[in-house]
N, C-alpha and C. Protein backbone atom coordinates (compact mmCIF):
# COMPACT_ATOMS: atom_id res chain seq x y z
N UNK A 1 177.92 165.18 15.28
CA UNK A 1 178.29 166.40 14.57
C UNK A 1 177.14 166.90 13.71
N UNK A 2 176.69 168.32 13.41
CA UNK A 2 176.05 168.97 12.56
C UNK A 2 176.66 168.70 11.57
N UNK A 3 175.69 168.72 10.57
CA UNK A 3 176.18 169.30 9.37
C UNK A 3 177.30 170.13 8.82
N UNK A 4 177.26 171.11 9.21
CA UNK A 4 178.40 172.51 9.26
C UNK A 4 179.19 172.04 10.10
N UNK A 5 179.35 171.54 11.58
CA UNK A 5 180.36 171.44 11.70
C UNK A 5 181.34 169.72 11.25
N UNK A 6 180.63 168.84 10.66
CA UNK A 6 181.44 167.98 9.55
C UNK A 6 181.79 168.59 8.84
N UNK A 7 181.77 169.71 7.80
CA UNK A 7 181.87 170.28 6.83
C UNK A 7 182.98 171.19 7.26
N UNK A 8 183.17 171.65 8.29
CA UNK A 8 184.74 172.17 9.33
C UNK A 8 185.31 171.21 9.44
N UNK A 9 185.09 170.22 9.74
CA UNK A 9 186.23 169.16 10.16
C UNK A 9 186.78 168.53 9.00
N UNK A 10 186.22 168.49 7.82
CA UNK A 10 186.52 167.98 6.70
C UNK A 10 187.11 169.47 5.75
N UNK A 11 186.84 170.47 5.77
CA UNK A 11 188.21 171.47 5.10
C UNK A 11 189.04 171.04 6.08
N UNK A 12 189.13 171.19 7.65
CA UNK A 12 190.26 171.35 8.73
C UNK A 12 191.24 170.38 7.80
N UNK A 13 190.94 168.95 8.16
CA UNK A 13 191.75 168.04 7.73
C UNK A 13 192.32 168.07 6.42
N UNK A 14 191.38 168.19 5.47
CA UNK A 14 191.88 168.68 4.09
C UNK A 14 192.93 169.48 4.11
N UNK A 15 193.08 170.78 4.74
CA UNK A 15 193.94 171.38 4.63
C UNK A 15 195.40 171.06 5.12
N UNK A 16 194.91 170.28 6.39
CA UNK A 16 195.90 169.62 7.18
C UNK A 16 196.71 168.56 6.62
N UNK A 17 196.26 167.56 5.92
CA UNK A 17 196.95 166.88 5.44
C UNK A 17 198.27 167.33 4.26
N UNK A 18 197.58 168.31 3.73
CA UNK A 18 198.68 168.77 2.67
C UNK A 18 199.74 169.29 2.95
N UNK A 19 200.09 169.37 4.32
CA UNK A 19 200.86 169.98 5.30
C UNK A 19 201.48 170.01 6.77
N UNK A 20 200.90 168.74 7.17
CA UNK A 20 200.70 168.19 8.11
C UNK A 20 202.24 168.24 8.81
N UNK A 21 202.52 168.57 10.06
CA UNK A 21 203.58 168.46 10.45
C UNK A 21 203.75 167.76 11.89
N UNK A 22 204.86 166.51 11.57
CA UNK A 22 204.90 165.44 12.74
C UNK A 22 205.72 165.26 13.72
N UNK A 23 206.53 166.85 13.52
CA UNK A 23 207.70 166.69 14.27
C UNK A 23 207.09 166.91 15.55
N UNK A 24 206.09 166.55 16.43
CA UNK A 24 205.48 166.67 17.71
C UNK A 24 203.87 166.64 17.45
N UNK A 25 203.15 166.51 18.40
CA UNK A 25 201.69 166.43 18.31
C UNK A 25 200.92 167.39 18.23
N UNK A 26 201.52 168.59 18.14
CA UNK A 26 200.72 169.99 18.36
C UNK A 26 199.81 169.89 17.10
N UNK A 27 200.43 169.72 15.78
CA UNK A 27 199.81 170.15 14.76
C UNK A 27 198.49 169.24 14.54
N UNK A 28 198.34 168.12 15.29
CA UNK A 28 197.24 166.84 15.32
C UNK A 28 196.43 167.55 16.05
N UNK A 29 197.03 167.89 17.84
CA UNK A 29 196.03 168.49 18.56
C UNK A 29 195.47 169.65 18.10
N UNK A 30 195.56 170.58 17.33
CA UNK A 30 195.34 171.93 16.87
C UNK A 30 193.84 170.83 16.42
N UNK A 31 193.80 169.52 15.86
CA UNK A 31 192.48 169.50 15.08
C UNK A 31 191.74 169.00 15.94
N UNK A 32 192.54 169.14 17.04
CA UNK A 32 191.41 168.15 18.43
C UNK A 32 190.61 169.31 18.83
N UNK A 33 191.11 169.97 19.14
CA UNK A 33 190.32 171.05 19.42
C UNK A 33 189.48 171.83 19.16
N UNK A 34 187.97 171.74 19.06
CA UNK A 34 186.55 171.91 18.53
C UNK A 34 186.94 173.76 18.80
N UNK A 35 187.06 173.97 17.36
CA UNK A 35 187.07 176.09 17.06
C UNK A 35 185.88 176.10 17.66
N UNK A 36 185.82 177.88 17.70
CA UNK A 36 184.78 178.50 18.45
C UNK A 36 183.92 179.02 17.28
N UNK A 37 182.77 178.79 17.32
CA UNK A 37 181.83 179.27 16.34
C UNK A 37 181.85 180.83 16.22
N UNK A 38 181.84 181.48 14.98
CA UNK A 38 181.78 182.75 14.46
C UNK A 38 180.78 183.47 15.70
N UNK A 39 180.80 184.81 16.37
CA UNK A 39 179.71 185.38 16.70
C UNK A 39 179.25 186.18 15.95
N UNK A 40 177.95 186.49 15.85
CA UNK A 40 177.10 187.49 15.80
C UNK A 40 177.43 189.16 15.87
N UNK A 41 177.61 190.18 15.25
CA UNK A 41 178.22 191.43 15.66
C UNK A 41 177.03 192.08 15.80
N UNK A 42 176.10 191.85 15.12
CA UNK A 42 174.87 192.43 14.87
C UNK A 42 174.80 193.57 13.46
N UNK A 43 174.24 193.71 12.90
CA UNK A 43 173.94 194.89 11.85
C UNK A 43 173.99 196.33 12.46
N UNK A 44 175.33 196.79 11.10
CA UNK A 44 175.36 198.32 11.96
C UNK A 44 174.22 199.21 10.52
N UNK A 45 174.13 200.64 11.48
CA UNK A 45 172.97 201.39 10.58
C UNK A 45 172.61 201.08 9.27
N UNK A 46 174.35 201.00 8.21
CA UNK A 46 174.01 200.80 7.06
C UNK A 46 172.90 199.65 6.60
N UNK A 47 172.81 198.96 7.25
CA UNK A 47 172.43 197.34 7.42
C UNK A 47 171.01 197.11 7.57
N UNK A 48 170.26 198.22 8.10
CA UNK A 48 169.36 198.28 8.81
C UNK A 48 168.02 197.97 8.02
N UNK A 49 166.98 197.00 8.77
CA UNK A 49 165.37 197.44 7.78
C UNK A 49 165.33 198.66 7.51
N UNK A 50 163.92 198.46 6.73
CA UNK A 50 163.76 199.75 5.58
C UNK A 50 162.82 200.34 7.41
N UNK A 51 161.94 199.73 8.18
CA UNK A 51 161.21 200.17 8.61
C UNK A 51 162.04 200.93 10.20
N UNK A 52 163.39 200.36 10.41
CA UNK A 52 163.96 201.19 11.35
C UNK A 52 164.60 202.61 11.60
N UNK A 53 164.31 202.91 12.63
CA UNK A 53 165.16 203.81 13.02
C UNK A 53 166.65 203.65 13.47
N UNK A 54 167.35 204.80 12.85
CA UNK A 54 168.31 205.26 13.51
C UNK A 54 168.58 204.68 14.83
N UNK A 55 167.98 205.15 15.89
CA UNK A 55 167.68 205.06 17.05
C UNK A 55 167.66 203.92 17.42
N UNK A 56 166.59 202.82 16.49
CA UNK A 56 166.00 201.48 16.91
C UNK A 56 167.57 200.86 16.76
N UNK A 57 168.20 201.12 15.80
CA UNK A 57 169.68 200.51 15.61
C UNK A 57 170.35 200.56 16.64
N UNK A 58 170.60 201.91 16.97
CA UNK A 58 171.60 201.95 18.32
C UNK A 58 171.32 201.16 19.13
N UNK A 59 169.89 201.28 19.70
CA UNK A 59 169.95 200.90 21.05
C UNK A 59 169.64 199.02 20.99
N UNK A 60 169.31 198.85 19.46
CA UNK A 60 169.64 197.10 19.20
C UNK A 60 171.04 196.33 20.26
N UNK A 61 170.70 195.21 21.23
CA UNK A 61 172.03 194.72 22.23
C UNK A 61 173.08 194.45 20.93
N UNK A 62 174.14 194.15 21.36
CA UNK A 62 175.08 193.55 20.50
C UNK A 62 175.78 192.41 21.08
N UNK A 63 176.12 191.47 20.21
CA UNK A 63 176.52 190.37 20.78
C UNK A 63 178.64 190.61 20.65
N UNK A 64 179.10 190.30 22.07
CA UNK A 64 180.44 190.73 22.01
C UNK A 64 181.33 190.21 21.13
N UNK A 65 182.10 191.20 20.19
CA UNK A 65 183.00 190.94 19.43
C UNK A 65 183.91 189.86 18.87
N UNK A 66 184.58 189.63 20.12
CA UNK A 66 185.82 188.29 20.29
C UNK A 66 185.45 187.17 20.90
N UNK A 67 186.62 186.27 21.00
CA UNK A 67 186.20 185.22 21.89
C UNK A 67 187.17 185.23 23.27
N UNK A 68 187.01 184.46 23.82
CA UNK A 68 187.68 184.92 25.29
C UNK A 68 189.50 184.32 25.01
N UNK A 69 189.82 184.95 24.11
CA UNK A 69 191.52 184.82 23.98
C UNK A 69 192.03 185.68 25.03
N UNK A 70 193.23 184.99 26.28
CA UNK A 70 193.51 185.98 26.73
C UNK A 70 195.27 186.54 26.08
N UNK A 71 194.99 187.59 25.87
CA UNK A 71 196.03 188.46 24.70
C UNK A 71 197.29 188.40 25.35
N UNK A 72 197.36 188.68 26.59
CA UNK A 72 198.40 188.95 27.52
C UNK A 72 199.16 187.07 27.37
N UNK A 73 198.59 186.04 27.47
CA UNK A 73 198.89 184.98 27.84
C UNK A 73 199.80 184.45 26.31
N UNK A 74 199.08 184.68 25.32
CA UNK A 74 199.03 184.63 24.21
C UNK A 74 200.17 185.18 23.56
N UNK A 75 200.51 186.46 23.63
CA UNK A 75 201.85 187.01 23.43
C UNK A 75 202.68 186.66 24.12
N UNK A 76 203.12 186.40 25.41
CA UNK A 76 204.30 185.79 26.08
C UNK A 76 204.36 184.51 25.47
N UNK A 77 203.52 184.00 24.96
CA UNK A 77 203.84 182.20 24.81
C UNK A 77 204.24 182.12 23.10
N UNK A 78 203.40 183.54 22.46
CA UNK A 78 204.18 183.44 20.96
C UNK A 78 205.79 183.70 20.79
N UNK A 79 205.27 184.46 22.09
CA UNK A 79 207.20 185.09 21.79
C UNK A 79 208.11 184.07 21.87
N UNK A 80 207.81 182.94 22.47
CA UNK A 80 208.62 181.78 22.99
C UNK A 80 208.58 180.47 22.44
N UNK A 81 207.67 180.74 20.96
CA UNK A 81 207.66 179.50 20.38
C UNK A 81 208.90 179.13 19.69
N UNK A 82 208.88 177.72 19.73
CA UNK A 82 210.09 177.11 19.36
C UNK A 82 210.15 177.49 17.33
N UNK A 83 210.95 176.77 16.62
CA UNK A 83 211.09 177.56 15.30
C UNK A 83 209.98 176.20 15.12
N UNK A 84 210.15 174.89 15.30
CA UNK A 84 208.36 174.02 15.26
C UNK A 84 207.47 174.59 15.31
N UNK A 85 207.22 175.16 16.39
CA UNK A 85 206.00 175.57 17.19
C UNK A 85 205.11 176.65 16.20
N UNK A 86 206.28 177.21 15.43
CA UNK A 86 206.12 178.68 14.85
C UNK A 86 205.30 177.93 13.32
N UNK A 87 206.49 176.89 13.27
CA UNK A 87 205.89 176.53 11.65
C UNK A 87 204.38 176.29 11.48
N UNK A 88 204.09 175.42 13.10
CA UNK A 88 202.78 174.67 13.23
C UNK A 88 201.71 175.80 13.23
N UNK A 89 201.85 177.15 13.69
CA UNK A 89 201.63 177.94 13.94
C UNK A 89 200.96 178.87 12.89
N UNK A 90 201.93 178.84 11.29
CA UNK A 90 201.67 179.23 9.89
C UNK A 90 200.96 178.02 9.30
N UNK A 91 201.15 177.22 9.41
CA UNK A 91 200.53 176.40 8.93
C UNK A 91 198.83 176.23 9.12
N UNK A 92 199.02 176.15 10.57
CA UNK A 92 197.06 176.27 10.98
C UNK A 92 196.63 177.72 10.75
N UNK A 93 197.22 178.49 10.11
CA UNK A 93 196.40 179.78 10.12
C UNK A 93 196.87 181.11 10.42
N UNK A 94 198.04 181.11 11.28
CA UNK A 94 197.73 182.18 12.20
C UNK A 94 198.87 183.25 11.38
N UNK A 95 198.40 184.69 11.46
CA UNK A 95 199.23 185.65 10.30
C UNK A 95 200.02 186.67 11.31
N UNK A 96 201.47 186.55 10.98
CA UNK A 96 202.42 187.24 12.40
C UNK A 96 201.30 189.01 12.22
N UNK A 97 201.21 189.36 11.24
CA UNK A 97 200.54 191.10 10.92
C UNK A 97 199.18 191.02 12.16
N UNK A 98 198.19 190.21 12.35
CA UNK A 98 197.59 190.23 13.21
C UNK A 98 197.69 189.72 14.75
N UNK A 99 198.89 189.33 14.96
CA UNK A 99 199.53 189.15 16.44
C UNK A 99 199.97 190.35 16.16
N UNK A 100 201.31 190.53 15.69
CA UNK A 100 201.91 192.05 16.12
C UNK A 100 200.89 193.71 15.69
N UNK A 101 200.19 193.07 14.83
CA UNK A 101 199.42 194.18 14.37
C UNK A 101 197.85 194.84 15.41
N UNK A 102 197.72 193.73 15.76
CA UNK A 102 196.37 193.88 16.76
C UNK A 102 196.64 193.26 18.14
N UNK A 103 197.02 191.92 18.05
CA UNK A 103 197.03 191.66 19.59
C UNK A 103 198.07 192.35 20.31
N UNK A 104 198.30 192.26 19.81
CA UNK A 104 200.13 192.94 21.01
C UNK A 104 199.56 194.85 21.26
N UNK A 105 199.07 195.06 20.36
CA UNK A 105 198.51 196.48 20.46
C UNK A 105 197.44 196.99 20.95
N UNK A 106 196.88 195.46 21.01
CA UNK A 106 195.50 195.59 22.17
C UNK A 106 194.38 196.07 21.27
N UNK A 107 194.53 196.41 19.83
CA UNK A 107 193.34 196.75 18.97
C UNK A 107 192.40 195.83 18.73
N UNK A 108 190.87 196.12 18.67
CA UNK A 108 189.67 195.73 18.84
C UNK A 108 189.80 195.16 17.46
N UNK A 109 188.98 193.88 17.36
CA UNK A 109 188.87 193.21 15.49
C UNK A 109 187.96 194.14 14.94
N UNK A 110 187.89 194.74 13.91
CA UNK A 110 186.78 195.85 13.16
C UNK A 110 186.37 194.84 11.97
N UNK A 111 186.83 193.43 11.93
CA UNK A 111 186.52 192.46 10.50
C UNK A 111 186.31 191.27 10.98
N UNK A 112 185.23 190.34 9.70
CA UNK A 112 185.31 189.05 10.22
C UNK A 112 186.83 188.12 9.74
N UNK A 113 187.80 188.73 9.49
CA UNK A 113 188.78 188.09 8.95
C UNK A 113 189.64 188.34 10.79
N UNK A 114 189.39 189.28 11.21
CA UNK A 114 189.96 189.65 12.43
C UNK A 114 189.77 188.77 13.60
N UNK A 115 188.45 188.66 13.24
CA UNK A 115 187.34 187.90 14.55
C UNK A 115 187.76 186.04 14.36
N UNK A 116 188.15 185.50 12.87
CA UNK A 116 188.67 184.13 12.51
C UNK A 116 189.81 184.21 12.91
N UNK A 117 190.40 185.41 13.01
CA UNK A 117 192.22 184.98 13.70
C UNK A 117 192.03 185.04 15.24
N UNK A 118 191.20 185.81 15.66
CA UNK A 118 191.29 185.46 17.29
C UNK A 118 190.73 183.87 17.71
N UNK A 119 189.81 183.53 17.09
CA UNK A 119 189.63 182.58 17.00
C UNK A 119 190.56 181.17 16.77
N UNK A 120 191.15 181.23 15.58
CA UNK A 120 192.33 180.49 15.41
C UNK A 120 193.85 180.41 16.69
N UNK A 121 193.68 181.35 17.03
CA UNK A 121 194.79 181.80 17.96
C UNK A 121 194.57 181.26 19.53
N UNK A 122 193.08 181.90 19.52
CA UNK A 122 192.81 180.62 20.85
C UNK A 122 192.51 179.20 20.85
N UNK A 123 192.24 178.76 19.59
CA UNK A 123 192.10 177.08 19.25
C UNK A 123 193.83 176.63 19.20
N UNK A 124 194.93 177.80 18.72
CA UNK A 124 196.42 177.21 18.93
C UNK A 124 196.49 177.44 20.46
N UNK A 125 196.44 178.61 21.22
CA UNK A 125 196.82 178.45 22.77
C UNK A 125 196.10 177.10 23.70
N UNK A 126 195.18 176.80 22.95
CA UNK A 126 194.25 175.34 23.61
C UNK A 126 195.73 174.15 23.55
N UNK A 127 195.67 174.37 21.86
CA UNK A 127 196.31 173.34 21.48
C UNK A 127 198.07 172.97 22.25
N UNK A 128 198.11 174.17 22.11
CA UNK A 128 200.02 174.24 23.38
C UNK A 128 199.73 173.61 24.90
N UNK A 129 198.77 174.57 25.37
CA UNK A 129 197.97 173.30 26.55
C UNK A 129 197.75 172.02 26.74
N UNK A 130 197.06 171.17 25.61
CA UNK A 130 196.89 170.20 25.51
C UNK A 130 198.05 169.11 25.39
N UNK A 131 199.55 169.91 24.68
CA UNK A 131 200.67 169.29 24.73
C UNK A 131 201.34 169.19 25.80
N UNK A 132 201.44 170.45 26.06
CA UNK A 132 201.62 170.06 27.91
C UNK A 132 200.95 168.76 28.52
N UNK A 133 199.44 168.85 28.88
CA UNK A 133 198.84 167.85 29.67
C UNK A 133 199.62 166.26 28.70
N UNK A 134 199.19 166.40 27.72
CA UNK A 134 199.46 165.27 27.15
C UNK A 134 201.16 164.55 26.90
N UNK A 135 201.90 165.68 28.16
CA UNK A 135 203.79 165.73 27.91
C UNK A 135 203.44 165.68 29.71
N UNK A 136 202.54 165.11 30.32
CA UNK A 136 202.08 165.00 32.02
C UNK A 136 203.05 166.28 32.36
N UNK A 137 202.83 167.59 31.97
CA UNK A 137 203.35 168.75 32.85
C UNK A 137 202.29 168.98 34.15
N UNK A 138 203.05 169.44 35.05
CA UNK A 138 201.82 169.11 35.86
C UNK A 138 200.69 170.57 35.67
N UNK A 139 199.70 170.14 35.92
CA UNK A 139 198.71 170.79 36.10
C UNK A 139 197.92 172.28 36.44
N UNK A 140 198.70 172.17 37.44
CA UNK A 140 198.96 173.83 37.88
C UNK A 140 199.53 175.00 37.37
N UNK A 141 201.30 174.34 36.48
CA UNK A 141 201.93 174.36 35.59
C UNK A 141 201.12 175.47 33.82
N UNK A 142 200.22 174.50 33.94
CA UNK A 142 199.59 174.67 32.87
C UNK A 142 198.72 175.56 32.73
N UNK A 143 197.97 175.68 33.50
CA UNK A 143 196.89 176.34 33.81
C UNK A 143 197.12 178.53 33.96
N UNK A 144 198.49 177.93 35.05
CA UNK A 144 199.28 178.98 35.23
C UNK A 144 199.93 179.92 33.70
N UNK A 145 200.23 178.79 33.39
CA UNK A 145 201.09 179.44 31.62
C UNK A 145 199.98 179.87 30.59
N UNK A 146 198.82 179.46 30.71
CA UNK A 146 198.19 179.28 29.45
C UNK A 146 196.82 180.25 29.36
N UNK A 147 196.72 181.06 30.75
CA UNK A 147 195.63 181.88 31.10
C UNK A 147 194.40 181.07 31.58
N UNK A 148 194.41 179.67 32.08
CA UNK A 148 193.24 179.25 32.06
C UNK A 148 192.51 179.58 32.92
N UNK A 149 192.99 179.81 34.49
CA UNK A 149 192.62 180.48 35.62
C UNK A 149 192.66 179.48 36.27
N UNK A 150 191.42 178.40 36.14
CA UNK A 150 191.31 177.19 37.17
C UNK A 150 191.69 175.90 36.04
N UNK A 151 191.47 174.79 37.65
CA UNK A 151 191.62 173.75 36.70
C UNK A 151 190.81 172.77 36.23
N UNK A 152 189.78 173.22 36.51
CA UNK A 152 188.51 172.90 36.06
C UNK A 152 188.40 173.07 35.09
N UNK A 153 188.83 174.46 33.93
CA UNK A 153 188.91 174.97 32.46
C UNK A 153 190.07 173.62 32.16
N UNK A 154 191.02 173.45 32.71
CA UNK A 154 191.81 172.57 32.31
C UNK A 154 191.06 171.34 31.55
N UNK A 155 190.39 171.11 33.10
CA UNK A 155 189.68 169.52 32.49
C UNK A 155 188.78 169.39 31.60
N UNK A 156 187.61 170.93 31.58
CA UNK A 156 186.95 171.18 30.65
C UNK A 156 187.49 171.30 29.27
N UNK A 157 188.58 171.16 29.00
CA UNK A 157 189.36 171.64 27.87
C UNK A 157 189.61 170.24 27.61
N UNK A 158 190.27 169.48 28.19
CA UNK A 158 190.43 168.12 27.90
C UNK A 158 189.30 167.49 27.33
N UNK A 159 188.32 167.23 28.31
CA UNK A 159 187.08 166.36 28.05
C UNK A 159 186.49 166.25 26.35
N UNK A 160 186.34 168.14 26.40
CA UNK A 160 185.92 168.63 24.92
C UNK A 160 186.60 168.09 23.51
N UNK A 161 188.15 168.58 24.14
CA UNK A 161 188.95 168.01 22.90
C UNK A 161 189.20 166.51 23.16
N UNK A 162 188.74 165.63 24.22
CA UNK A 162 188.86 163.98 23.40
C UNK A 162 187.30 164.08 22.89
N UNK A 163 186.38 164.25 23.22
CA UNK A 163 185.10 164.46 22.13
C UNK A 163 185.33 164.63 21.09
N UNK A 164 186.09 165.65 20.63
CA UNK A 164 185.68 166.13 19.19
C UNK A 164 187.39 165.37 18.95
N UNK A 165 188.11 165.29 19.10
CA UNK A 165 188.82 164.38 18.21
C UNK A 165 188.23 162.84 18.14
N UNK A 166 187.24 161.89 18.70
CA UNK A 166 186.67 160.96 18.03
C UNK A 166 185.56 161.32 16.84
N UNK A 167 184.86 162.88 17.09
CA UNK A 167 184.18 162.99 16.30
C UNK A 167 185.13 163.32 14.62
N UNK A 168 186.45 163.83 15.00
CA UNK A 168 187.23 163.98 13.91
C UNK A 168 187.86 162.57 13.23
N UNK A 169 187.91 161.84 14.21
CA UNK A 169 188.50 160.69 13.11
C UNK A 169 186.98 159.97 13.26
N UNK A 170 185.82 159.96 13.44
CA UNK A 170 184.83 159.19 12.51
C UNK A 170 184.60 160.23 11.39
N UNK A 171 184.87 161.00 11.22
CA UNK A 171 184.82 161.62 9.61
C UNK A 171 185.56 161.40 8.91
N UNK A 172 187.09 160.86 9.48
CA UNK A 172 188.43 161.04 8.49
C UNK A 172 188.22 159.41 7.92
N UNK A 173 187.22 158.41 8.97
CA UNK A 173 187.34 157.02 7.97
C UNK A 173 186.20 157.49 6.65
N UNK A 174 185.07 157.44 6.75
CA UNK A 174 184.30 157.29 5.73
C UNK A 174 185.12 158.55 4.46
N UNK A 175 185.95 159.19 5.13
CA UNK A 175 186.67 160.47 3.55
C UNK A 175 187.61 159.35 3.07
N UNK A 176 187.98 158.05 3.56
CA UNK A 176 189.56 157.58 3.00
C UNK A 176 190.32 158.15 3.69
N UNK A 177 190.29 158.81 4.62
CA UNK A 177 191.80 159.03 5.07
C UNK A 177 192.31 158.74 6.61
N UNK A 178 192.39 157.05 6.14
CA UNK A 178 192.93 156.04 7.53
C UNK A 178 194.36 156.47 7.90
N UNK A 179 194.74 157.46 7.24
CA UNK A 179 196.17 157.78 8.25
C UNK A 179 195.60 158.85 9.21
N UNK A 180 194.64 159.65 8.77
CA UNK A 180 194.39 160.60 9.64
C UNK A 180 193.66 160.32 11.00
N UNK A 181 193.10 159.08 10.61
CA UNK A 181 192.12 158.19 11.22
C UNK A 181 192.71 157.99 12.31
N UNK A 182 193.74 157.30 11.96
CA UNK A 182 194.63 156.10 13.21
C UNK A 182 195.01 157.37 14.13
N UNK A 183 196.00 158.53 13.25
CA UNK A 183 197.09 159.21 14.13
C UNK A 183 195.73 160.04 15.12
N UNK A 184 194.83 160.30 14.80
CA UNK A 184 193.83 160.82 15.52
C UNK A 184 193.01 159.94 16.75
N UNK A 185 192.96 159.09 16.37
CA UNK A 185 192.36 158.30 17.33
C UNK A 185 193.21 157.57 18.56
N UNK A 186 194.41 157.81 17.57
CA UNK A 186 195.78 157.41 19.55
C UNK A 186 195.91 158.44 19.84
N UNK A 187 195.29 159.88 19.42
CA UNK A 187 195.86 160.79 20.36
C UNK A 187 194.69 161.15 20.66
N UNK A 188 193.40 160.64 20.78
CA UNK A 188 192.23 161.08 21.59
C UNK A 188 192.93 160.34 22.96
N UNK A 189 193.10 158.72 22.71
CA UNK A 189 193.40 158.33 24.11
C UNK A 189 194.20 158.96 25.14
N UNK A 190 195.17 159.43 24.09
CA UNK A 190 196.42 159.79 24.98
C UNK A 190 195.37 161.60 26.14
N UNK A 191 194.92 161.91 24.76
CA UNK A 191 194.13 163.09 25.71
C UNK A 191 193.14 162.90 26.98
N UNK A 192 192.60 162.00 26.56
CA UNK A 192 192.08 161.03 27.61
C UNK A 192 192.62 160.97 28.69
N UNK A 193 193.39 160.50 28.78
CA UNK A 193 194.09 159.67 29.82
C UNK A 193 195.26 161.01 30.41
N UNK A 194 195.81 162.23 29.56
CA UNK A 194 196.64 162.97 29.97
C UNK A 194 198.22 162.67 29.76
N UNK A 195 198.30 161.43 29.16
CA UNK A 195 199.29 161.03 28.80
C UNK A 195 200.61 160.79 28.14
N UNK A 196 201.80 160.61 28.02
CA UNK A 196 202.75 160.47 27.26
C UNK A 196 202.58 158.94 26.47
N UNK A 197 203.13 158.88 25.51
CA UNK A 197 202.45 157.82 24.30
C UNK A 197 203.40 156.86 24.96
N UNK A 198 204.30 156.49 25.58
CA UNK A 198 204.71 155.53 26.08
C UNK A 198 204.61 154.93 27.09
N UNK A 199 203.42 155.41 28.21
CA UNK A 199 202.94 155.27 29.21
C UNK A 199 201.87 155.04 29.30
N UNK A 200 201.06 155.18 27.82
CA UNK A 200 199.50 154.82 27.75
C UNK A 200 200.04 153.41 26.69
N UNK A 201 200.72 152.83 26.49
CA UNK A 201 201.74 151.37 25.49
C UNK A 201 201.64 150.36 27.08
N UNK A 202 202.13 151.26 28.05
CA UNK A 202 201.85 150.34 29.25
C UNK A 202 200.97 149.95 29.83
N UNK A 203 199.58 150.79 29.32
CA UNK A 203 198.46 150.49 30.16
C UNK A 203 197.75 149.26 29.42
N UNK A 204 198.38 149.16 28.18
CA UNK A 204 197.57 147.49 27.51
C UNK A 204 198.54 146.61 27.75
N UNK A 205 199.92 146.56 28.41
CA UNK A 205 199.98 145.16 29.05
C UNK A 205 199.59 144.71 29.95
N UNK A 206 199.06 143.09 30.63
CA UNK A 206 198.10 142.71 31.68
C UNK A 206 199.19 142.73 32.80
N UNK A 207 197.97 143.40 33.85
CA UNK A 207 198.33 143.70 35.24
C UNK A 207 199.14 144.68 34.91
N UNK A 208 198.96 145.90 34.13
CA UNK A 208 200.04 146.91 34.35
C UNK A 208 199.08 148.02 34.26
N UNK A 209 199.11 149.24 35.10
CA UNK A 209 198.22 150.30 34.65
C UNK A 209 197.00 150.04 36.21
């Protein structure tokens, strides 16, 4: 881990703990899942060197707005969250005014407060995914519900988030916080492996698995 991003994983958890909700694994996986770094919008005119033009501004590239949330996927699956799902939902971040206010309306983010909720929103649609795989829905299943397209994004999605949830619980031992530690580190395996927690209990008895 960078610098900065220990320094994410340590507010994440911070925040998480004070609130932490266990009625299912979503709210754990939400921290498995490595956010998408802020982009770049670029400087508009006001912004500009003393030595530019007008002109030199415009035709400056720009780096694209959002991140690849797909909106369409995203609203059918909010609409259908359970009253859990919803809590886990306020809890990591996400503000109903910018689902119903922008996504559902298809409006462009004009803020970086805009650009952190799309963000947040696709680190929760990861995270509903990941409960699936990790509830063995099958595959196709998933992929199908969640906008991923293939299932290659699937696995790519997996791989990433058991990475960065070991990189999250080697930060949560050296902070003191061995509960966050443990519950994080059985659910890297379980991501690992794709598993239900009582079926990866079977794979450490001998000759089983």
């Amino acid at each position: 881990l960078t610098p900065d991003a220990a320094v994410r994983v340590v507010n994440d958890v911070k925040l998480a703990r004070r609130r932490v909700i266990l009625e299912s694994d979503l709210h754990l996986l939400f921290l498995c899942v490595e956010p998408e770094p802020p982009v770049c919008v670029g400087r508009d005119a006001s912004q500009k060197g003393p030595n530019e033009t007008n002109k030199g501004a415009a035709n400056r590239p720009r780096t694209p707005e959002t991140c690849s949330l797909d909106e369409v996927s995203f609203i059918k699956i909010y609409e259908s969250l359970s009253e859990h799902e919803s809590r886990v939902a306020n809890a990591v971040g996400i503000k109903a005014d910018y689902v119903e206010g922008r996504l559902r309306l298809g409006r462009k983010d004009v803020t970086p407060e805009h650009g952190n909720q799309r963000r947040v929103c696709l680190r929760f649609l990861h995270a509903l995914a990941l409960k699936d795989l990790v509830s063995e829905v099958d595959h196709a299943t998933i992929v199908a519900s969640f906008g991923l397209k293939t299932s290659a994004r699937l696995t790519q999605l997996q791989e990433s988030a058991g990475r960065y949830a070991g990189q999250v619980a080697s930060v949560c031992g050296p902070m003191g916080w061995g509960d966050m530690e443990v519950l994080v580190a059985r659910l890297q395996d379980r991501i690992t492996a794709g598993a239900r927690e009582e079926i990866l209990c079977l794979t450490h008895i001998p000759q089983v698995g």
